[in-house]
PDB file of N, CA and C in Angstrom:
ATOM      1  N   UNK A   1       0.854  -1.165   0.000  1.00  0.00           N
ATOM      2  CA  UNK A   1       0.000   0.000   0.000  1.00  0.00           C
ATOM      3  C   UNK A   1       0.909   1.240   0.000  1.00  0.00           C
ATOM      4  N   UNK A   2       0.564   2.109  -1.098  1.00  0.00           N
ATOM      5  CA  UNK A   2       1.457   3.546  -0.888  1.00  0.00           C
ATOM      6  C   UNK A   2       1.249   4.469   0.409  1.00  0.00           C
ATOM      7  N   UNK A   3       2.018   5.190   0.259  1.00  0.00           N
ATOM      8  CA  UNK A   3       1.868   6.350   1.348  1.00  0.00           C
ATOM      9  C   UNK A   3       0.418   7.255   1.363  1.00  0.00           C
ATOM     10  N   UNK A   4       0.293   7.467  -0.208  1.00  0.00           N
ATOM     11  CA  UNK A   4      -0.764   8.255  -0.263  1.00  0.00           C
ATOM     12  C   UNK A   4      -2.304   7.234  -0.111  1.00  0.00           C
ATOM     13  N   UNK A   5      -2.384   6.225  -0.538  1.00  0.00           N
ATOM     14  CA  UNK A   5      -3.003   5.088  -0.393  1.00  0.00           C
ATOM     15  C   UNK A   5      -3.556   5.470   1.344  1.00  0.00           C
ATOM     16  N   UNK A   6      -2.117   5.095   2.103  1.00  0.00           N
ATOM     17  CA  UNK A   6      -2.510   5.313   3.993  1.00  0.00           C
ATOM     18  C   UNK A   6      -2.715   6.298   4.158  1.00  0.00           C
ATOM     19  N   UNK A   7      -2.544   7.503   3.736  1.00  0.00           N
ATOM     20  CA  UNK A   7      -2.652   8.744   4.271  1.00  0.00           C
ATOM     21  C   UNK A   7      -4.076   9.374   4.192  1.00  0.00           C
ATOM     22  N   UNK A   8      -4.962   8.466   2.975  1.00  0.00           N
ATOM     23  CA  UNK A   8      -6.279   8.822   2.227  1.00  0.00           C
ATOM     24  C   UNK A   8      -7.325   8.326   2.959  1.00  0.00           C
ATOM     25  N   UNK A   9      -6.638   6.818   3.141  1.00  0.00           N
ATOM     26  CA  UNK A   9      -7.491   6.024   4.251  1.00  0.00           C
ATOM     27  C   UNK A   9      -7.326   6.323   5.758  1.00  0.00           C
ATOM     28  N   UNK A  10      -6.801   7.130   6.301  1.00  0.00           N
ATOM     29  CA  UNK A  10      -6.342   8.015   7.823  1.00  0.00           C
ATOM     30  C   UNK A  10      -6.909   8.716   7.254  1.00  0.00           C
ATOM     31  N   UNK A  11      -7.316   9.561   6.817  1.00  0.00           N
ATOM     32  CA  UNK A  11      -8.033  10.673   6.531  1.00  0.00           C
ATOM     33  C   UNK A  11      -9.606  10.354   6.351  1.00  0.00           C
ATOM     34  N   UNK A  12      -9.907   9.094   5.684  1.00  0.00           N
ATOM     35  CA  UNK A  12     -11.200   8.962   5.363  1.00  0.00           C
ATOM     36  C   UNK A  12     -11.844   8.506   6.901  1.00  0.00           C
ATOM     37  N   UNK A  13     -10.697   7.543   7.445  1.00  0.00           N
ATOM     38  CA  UNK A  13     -11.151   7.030   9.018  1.00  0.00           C
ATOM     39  C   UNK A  13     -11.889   8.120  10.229  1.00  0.00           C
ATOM     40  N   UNK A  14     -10.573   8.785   9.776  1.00  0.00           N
ATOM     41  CA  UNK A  14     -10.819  10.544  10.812  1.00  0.00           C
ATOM     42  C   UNK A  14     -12.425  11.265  10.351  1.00  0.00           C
ATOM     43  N   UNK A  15     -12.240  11.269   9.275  1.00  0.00           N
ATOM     44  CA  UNK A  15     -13.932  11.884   9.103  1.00  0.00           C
ATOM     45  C   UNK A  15     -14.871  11.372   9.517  1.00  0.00           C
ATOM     46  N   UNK A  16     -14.918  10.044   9.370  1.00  0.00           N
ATOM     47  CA  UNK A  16     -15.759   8.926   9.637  1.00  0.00           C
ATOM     48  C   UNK A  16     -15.738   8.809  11.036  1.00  0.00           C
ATOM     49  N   UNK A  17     -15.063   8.999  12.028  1.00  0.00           N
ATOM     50  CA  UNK A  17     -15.080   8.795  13.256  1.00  0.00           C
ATOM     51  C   UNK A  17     -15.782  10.113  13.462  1.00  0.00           C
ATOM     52  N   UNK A  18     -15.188  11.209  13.179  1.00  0.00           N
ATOM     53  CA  UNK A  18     -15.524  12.743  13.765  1.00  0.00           C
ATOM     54  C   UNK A  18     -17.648  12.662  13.379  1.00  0.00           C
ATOM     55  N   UNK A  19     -17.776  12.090  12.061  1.00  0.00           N
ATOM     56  CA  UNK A  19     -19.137  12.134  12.234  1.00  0.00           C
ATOM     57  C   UNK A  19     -20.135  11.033  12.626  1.00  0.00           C
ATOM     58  N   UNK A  20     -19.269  10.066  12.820  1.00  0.00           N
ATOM     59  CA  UNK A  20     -20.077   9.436  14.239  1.00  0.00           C
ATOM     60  C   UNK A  20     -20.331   9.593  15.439  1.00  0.00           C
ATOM     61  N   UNK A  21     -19.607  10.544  15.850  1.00  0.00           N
ATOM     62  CA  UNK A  21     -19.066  11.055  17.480  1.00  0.00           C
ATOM     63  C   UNK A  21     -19.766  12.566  17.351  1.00  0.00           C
ATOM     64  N   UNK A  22     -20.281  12.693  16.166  1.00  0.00           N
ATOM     65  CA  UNK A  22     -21.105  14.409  16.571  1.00  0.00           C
ATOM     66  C   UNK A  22     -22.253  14.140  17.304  1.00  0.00           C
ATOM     67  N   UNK A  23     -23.110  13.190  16.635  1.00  0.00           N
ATOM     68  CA  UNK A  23     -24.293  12.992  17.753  1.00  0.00           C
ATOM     69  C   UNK A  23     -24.089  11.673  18.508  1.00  0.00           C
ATOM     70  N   UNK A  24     -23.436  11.965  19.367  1.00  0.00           N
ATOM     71  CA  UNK A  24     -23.532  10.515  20.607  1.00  0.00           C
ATOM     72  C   UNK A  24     -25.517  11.465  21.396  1.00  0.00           C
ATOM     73  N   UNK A  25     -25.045   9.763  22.186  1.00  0.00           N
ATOM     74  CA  UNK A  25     -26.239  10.025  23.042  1.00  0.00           C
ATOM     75  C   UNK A  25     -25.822  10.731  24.359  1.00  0.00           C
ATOM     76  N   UNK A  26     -26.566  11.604  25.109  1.00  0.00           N
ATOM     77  CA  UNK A  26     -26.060  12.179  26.258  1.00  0.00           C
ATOM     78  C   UNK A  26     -24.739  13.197  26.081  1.00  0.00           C
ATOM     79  N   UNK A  27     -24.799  13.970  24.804  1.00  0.00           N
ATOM     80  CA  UNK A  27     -23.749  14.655  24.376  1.00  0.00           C
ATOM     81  C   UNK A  27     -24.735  16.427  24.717  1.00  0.00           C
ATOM     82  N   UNK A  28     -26.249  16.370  24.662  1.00  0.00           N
ATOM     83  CA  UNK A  28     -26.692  17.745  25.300  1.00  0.00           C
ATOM     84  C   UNK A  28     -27.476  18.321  23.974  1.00  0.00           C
ATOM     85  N   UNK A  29     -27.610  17.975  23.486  1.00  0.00           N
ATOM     86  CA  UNK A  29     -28.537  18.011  21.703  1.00  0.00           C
ATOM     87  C   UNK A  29     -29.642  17.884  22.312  1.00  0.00           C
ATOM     88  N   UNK A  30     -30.165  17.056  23.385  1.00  0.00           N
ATOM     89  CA  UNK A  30     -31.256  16.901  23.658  1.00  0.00           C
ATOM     90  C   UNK A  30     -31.826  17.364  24.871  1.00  0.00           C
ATOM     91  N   UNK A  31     -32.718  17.694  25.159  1.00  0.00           N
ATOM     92  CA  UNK A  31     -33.599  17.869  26.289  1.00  0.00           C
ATOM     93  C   UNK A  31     -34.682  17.485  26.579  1.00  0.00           C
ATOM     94  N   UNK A  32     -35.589  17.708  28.081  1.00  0.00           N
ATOM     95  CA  UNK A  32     -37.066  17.436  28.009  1.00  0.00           C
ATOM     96  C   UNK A  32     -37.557  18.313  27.282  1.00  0.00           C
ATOM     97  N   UNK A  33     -37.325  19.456  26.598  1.00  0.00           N
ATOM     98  CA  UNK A  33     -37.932  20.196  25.889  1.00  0.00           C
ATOM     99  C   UNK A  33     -37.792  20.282  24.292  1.00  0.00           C
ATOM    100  N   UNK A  34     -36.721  19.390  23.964  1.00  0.00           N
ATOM    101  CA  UNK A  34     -36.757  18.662  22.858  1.00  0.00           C
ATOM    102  C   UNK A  34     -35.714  17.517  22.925  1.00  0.00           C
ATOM    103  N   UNK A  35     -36.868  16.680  22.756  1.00  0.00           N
ATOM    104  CA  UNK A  35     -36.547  15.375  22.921  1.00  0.00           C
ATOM    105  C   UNK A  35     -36.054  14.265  21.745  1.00  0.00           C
ATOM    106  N   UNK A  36     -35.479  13.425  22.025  1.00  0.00           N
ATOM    107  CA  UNK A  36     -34.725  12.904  21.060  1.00  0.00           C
ATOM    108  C   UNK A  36     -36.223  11.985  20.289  1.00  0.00           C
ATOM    109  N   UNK A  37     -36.263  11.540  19.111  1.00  0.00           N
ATOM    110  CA  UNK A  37     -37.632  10.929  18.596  1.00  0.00           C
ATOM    111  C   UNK A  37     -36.732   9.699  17.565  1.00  0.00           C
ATOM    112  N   UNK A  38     -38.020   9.079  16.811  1.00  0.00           N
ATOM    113  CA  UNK A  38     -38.044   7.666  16.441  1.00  0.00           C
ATOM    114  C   UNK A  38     -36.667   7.809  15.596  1.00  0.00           C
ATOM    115  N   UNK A  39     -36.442   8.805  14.531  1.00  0.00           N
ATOM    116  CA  UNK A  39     -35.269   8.662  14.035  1.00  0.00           C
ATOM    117  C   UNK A  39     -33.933   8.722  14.533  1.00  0.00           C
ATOM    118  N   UNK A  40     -34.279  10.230  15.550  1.00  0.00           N
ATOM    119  CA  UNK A  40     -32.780  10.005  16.628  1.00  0.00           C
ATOM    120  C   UNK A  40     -32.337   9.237  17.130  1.00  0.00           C
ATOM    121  N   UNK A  41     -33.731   7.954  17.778  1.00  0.00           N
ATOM    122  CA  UNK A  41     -33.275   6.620  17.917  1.00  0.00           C
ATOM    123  C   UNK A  41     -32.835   5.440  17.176  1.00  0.00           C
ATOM    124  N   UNK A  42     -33.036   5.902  15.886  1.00  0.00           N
ATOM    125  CA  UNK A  42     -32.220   4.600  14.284  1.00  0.00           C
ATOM    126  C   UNK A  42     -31.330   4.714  14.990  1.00  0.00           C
ATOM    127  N   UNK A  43     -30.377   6.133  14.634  1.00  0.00           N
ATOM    128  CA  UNK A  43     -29.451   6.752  14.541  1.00  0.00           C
ATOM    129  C   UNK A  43     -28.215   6.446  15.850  1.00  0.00           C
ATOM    130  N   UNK A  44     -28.576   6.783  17.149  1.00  0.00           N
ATOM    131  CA  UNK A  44     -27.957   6.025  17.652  1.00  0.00           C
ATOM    132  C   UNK A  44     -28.214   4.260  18.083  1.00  0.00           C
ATOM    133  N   UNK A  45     -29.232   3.871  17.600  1.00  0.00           N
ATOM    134  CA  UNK A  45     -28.784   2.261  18.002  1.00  0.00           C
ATOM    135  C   UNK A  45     -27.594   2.265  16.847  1.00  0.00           C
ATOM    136  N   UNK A  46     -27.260   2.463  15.448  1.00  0.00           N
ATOM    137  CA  UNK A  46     -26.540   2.615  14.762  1.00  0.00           C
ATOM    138  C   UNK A  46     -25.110   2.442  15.543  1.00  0.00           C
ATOM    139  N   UNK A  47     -25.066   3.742  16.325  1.00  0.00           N
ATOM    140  CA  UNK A  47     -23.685   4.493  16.232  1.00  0.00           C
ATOM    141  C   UNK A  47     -23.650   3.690  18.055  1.00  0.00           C
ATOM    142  N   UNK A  48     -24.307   2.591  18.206  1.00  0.00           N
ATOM    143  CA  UNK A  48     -24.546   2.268  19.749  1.00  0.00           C
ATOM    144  C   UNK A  48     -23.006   1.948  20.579  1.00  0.00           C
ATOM    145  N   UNK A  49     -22.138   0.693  19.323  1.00  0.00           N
ATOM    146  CA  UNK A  49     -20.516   0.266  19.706  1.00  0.00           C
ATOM    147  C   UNK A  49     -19.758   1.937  19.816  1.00  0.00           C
ATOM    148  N   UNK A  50     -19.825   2.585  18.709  1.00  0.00           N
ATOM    149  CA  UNK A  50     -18.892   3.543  18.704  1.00  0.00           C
ATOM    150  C   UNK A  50     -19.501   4.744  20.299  1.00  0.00           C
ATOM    151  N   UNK A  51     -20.556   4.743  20.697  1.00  0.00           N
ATOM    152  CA  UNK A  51     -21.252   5.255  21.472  1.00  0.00           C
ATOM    153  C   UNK A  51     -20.260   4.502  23.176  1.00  0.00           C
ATOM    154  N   UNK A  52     -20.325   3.608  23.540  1.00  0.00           N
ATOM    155  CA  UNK A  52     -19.829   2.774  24.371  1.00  0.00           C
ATOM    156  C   UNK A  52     -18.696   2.923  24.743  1.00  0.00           C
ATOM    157  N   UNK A  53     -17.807   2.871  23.241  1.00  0.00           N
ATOM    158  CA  UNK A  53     -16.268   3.185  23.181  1.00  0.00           C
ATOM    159  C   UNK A  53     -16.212   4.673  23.555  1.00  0.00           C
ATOM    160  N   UNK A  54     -16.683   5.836  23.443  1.00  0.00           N
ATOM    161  CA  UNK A  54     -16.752   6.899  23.893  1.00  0.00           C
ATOM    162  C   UNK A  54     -16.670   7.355  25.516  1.00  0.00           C
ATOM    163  N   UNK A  55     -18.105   7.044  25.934  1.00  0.00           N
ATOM    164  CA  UNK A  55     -18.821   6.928  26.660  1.00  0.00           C
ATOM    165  C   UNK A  55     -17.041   6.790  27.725  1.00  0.00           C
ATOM    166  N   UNK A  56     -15.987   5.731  27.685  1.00  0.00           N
ATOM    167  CA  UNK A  56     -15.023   5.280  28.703  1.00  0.00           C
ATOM    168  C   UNK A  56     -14.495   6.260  28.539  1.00  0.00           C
ATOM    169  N   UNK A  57     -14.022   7.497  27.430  1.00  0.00           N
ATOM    170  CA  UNK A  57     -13.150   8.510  27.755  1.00  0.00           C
ATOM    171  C   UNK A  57     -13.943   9.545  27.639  1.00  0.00           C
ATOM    172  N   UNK A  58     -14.645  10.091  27.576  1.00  0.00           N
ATOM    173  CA  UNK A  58     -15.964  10.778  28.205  1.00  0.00           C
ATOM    174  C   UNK A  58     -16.762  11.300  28.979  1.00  0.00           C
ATOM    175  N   UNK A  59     -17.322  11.826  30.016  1.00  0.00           N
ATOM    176  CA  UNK A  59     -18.189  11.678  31.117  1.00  0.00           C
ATOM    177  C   UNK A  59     -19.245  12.054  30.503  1.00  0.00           C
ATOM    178  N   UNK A  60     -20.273  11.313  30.355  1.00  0.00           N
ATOM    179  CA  UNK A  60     -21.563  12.253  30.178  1.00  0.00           C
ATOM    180  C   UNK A  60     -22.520  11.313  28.828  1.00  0.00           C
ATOM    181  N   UNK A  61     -21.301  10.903  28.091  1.00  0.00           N
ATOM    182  CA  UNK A  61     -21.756  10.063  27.030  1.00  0.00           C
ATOM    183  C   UNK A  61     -22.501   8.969  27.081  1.00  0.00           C
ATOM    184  N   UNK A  62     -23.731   8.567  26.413  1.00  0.00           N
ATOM    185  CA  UNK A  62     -24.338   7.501  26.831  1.00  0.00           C
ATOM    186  C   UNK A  62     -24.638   6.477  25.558  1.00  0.00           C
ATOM    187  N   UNK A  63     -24.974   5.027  25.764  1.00  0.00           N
ATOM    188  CA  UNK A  63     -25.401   4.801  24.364  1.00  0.00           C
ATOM    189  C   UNK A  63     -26.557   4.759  24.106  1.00  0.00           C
ATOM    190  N   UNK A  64     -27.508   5.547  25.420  1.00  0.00           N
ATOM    191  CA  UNK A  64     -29.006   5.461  24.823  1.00  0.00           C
ATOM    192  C   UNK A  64     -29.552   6.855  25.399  1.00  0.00           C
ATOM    193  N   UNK A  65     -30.145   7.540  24.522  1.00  0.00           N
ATOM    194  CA  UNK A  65     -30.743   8.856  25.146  1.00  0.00           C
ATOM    195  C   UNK A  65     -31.681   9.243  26.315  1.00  0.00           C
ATOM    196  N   UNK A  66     -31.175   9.216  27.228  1.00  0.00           N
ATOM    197  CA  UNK A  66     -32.151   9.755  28.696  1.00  0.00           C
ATOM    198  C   UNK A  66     -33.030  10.756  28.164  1.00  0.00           C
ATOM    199  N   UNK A  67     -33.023  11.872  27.602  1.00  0.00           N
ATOM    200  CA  UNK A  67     -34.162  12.505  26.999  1.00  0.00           C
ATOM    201  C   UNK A  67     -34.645  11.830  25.661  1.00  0.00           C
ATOM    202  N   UNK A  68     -35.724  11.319  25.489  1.00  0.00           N
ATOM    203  CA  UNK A  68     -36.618  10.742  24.700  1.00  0.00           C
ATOM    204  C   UNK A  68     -37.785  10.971  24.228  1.00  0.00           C
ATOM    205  N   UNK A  69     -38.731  10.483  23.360  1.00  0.00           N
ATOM    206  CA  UNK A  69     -39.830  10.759  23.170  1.00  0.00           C
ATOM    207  C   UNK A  69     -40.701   9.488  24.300  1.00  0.00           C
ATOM    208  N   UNK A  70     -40.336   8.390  24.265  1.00  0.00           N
ATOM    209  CA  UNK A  70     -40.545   7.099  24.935  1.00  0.00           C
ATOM    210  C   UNK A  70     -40.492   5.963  24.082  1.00  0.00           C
ATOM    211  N   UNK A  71     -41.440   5.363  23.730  1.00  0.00           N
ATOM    212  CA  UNK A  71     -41.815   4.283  23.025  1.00  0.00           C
ATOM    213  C   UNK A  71     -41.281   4.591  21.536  1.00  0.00           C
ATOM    214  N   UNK A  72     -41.597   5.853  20.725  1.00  0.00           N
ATOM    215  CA  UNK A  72     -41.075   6.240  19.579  1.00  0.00           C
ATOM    216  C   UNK A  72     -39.583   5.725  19.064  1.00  0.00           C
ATOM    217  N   UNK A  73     -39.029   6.296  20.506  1.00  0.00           N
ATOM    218  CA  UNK A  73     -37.837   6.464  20.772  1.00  0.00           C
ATOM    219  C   UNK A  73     -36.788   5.267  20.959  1.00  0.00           C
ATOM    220  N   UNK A  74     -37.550   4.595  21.874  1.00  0.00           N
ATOM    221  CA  UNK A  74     -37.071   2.967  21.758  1.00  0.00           C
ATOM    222  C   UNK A  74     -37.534   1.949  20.496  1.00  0.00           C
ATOM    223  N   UNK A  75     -38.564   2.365  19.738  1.00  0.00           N
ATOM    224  CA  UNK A  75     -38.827   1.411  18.439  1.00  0.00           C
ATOM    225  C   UNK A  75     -37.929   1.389  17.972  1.00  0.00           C
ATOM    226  N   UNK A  76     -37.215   2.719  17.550  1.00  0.00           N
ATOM    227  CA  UNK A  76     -36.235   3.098  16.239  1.00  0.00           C
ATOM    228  C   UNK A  76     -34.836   2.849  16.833  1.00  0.00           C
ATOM    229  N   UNK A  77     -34.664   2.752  18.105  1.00  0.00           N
ATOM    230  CA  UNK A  77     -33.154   2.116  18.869  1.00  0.00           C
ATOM    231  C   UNK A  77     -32.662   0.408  18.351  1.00  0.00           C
ATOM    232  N   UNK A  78     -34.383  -0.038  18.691  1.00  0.00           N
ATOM    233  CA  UNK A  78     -34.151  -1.608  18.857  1.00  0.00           C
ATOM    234  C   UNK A  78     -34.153  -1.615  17.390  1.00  0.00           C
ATOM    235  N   UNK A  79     -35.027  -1.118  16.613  1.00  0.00           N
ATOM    236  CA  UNK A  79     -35.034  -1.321  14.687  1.00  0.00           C
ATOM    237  C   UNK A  79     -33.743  -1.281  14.707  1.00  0.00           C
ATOM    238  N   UNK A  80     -32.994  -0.362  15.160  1.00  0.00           N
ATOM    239  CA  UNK A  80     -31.139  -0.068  14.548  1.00  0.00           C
ATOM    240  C   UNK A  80     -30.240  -1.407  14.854  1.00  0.00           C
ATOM    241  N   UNK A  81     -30.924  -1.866  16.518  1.00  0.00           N
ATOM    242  CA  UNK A  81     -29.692  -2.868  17.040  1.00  0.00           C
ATOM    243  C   UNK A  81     -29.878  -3.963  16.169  1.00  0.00           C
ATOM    244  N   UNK A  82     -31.324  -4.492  16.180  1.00  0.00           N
ATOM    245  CA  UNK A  82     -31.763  -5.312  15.640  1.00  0.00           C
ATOM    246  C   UNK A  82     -30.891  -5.801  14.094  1.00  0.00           C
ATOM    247  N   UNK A  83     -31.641  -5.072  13.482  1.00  0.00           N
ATOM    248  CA  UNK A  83     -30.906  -4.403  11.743  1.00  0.00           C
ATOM    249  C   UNK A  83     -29.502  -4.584  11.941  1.00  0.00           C
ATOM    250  N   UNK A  84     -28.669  -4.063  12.634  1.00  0.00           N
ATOM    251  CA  UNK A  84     -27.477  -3.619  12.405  1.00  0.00           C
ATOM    252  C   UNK A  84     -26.566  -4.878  12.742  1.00  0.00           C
ATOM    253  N   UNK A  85     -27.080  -5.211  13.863  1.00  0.00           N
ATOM    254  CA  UNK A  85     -26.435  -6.444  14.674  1.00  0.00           C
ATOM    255  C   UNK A  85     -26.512  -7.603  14.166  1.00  0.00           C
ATOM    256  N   UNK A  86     -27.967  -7.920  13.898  1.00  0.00           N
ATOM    257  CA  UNK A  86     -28.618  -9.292  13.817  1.00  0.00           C
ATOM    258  C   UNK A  86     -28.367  -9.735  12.598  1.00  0.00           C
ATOM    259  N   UNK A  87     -28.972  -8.405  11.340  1.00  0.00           N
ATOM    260  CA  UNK A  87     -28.762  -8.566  10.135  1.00  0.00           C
ATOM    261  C   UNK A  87     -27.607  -9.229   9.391  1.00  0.00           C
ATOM    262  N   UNK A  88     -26.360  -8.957  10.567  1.00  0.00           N
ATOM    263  CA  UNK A  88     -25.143  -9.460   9.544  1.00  0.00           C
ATOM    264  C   UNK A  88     -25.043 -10.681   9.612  1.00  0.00           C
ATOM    265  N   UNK A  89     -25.610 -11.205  11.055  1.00  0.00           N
ATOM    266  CA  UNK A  89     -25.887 -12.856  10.573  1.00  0.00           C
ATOM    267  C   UNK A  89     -26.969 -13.576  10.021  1.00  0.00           C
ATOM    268  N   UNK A  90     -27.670 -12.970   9.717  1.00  0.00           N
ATOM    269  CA  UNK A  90     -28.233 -13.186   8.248  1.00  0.00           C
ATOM    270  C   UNK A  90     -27.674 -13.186   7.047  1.00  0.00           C
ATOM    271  N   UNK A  91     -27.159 -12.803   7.015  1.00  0.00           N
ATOM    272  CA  UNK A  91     -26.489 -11.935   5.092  1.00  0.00           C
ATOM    273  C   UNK A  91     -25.179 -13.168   5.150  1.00  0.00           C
ATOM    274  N   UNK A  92     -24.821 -13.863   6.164  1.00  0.00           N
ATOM    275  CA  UNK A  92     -23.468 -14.228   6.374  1.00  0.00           C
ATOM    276  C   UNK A  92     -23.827 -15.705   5.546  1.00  0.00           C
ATOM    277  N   UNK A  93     -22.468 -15.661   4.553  1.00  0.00           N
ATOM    278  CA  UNK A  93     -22.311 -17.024   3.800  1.00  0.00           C
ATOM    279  C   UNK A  93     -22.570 -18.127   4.878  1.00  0.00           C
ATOM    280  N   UNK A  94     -22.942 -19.178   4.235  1.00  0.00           N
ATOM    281  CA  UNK A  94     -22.811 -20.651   5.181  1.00  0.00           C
ATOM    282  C   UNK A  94     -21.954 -21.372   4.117  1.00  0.00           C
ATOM    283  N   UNK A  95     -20.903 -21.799   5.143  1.00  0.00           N
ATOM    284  CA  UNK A  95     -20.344 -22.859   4.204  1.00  0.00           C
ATOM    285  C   UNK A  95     -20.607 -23.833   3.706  1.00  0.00           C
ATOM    286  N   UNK A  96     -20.022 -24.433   2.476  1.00  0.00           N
ATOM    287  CA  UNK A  96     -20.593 -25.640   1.285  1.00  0.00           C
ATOM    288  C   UNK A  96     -19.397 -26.359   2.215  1.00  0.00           C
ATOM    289  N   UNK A  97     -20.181 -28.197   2.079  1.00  0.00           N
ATOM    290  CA  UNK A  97     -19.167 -28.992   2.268  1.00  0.00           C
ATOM    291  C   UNK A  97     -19.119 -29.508   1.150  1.00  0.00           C
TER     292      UNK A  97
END
């Protein structure tokens, strides 16, 4: 792999991290007065691992939003874990003997 090759892919990583880490959960985006809803919850069940990994160098970070809508809010969490998690062992080859 070239230099510029690593340097493109460090660069693409860095973005990619920086905009997963803009909306964590428990980062202050949210309040009881606006509350996080069904999509905010895709969004972080999504970003839930990178949320976790945060969360240890962090104070405050969470991987699930204390301000919520409620039920909305948890559909679109579990749709994400569900989807995100479960899905790949679905999709996953089985081996031929």
């Amino acid at each position: 792999m070239s230099r510029r090759t690593r340097t493109a892919l460090f660069l693409l990583l860095a973005f990619a991290a920086l905009c997963l880490t803009a909306c964590l959960p428990g980062d202050g985006q949210n309040s009881a007065a606006h509350p996080a809803g069904f999509w905010t919850g895709i969004w972080h069940g999504w970003i839930a691992p990178v949320s976790l990994i945060a969360g240890l160098f962090r104070q405050g970070i969470r991987v699930y939003e204390g301000h919520n809508t409620g039920w909305w809010y948890d559909a679109g969490f579990y749709i994400a874990i569900i989807a995100g998690f479960g899905g790949i062992a679905l999709t996953r080859a089985r081996k031929r003997r």
